[in-house]
Protein backbone atom coordinates (compact mmCIF):
# COMPACT_ATOMS: atom_id res chain seq x y z
CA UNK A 1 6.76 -5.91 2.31
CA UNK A 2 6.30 -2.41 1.33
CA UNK A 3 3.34 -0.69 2.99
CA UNK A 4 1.82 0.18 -1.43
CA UNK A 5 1.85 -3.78 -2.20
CA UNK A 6 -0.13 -4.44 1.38
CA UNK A 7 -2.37 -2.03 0.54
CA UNK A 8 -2.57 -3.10 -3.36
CA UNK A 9 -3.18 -7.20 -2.06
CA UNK A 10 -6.02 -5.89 0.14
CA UNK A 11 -7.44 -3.77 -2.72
CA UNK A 12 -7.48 -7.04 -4.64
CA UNK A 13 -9.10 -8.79 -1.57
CA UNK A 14 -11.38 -6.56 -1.45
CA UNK A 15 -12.51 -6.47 -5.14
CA UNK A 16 -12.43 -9.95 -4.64
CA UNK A 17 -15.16 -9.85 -1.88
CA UNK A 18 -17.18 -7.16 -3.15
CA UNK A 19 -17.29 -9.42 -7.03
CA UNK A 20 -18.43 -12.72 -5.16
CA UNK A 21 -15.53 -13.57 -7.45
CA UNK A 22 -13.78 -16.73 -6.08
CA UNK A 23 -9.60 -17.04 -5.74
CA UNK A 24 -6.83 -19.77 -5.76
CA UNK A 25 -3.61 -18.76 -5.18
CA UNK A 26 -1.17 -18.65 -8.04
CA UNK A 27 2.31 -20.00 -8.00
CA UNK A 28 3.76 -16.34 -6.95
CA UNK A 29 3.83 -14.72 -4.09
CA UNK A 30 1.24 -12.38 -4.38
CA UNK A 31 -0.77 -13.85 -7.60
CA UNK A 32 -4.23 -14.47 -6.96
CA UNK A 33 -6.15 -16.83 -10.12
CA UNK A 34 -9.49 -15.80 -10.94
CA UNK A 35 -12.44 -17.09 -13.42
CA UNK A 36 -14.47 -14.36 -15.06
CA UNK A 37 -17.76 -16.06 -16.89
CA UNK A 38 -18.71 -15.19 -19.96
CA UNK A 39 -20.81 -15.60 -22.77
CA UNK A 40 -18.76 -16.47 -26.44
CA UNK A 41 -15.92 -17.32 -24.07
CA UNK A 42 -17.78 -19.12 -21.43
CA UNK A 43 -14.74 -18.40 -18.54
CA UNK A 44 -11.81 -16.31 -19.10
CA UNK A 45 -8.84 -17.45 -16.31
CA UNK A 46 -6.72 -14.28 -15.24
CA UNK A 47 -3.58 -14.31 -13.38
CA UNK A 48 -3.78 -11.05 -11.00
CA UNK A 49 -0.17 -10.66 -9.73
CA UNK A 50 0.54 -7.91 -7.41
CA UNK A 51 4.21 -6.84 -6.86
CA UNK A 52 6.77 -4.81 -5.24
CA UNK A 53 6.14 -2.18 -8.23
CA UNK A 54 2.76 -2.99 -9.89
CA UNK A 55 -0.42 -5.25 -10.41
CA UNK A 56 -0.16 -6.74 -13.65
CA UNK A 57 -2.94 -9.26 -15.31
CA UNK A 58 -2.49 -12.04 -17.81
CA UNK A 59 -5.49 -13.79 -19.31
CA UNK A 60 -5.19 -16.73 -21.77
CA UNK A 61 -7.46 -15.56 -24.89
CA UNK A 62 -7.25 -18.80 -27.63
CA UNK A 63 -4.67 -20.74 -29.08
CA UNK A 64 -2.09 -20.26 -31.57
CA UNK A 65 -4.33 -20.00 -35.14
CA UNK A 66 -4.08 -22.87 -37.22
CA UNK A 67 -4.55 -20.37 -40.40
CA UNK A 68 -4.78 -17.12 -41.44
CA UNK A 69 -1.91 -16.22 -39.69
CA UNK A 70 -1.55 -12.55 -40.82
CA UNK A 71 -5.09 -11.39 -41.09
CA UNK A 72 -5.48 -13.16 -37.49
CA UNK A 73 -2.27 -10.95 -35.98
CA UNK A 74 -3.49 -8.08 -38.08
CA UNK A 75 -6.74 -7.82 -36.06
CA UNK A 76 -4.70 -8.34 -32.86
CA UNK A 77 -2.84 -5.44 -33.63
CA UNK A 78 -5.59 -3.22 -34.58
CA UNK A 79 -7.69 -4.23 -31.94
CA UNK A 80 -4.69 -3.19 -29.57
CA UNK A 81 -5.21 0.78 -30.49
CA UNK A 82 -8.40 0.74 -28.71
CA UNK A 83 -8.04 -1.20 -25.26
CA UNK A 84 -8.19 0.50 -22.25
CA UNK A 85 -5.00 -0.35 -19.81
CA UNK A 86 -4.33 -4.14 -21.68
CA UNK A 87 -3.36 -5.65 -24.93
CA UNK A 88 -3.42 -8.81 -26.74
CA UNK A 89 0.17 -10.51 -26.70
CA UNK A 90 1.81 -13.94 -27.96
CA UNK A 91 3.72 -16.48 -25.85
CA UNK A 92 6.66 -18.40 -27.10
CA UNK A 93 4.24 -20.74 -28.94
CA UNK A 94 2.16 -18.28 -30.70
CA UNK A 95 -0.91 -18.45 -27.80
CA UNK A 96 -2.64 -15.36 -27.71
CA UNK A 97 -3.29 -13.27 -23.89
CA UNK A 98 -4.40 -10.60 -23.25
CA UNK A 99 -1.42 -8.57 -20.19
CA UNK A 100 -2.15 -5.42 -18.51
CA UNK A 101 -0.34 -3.23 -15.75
CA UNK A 102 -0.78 -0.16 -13.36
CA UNK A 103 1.47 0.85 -10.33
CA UNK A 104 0.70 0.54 -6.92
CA UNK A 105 -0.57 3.59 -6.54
CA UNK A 106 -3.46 3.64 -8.79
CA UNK A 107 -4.46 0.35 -7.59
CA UNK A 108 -8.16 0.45 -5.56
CA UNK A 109 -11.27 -1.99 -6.01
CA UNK A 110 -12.39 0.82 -8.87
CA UNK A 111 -9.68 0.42 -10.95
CA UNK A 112 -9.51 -3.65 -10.72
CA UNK A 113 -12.87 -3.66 -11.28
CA UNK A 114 -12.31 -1.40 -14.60
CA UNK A 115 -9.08 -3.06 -15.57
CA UNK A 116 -10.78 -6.71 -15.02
CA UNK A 117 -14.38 -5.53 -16.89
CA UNK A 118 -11.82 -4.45 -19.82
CA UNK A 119 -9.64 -8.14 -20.05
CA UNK A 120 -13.19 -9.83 -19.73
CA UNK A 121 -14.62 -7.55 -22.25
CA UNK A 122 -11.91 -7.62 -24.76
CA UNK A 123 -11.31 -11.88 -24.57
CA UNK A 124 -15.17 -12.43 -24.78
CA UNK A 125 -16.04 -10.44 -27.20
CA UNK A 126 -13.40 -11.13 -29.64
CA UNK A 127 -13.67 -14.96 -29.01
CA UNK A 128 -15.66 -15.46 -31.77
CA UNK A 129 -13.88 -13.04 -34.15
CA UNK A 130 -10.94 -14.78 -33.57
CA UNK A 131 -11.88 -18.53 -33.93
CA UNK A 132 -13.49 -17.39 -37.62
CA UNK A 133 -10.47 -15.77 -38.01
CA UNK A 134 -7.94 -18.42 -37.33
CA UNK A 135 -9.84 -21.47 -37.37
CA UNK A 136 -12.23 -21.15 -40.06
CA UNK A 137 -11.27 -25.04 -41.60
CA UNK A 138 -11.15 -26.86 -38.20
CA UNK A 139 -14.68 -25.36 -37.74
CA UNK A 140 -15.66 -26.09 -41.03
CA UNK A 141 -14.80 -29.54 -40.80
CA UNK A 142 -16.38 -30.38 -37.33
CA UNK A 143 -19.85 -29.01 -38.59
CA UNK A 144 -19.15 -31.75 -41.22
CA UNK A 145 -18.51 -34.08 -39.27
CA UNK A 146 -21.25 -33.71 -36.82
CA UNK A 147 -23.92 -32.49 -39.70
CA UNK A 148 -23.63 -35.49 -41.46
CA UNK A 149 -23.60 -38.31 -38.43
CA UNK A 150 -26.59 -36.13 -36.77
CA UNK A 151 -24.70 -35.06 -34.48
CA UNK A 152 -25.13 -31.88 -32.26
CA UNK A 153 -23.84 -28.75 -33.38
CA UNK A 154 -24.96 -26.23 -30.49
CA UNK A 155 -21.10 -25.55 -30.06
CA UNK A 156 -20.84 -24.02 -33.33
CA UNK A 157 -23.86 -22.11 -34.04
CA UNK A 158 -22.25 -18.98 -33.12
CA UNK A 159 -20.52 -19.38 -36.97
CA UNK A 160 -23.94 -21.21 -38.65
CA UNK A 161 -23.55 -18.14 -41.06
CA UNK A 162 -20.40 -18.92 -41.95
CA UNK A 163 -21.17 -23.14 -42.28
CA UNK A 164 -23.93 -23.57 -43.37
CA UNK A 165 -22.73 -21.04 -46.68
CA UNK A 166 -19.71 -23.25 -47.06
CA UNK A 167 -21.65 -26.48 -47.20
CA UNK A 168 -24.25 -25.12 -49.63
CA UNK A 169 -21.45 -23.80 -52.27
């Protein structure tokens, strides 16, 4: 193993440590799973993969949007102009993540620690942007649902705004 991906794995270690942050191992050689807690996005899972050439990051953002399809990619895409080191990208089935890379040899604890405060900043605060955007209806239809059998709606009050003005019209 080349001495930069050692050095890169302890880096990660040591962010690791010095974050209280707790590890699995991933699938890959050299792919450490994290949780990063949240607040709209109560845990964001990131893949941290280090490798002969880089560290690269995947985080799983939300689900393919049921609607609204281009305003939904639109913000994606706008949003993407002003992240630091990552951007928001589909898998074959339309899922939404948020990838980043930097070589070896930029990679300390500083710059994890920056590159993981942006994917945890970018997927929890857009959360809630992008569930309005792209599943407006489904939402719309569970307040329903739970407004009218009493139920509890504490997992949707984020959007109460945007409910409780649909029900009313």
């Amino acid at each position: 193993m080349k001495q930069e991906r050692k050095d890169a794995e302890l880096a990660v270690r040591s962010w690791l440590a010095e974050a209280g942050v707790e590890s699995v191992p991933g699938t890959r050689a050299g792919e450490y799973v994290v949780e990063l807690p949240g607040e709209a996005k109560l845990r964001t899972g990131v893949s941290i993969l280090v490798t002969d050439r880089a560290l690269s990051v995947s985080a799983f953002v939300v689900r393919r949007p049921d609607e609204n399809h281009e305003a939904f990619y639109r913000w994606l895409l706008q949003r993407n102009t002003r992240l630091p080191g990552i951007a928001f990208a589909l898998d074959s089935l339309g899922d939404v993540y948020l990838t980043g890379r930097m070589p070896l040899a930029g990679v300390n604890t500083d710059t994890i620690d920056d590159l993981l405060g942006a994917v945890l900043s970018a997927s929890d605060g857009s959360f809630n942007e992008l569930l309005a955007l792209g599943f407006l209806s489904s939402m719309r239809r569970e307040w329903a649902w739970r407004t009218d059998r009493g139920e509890s709606t504490r997992n949707l009050e984020a959007f109460r705004h945007l409910l409780d003005d649909e029900r009313a019209g």
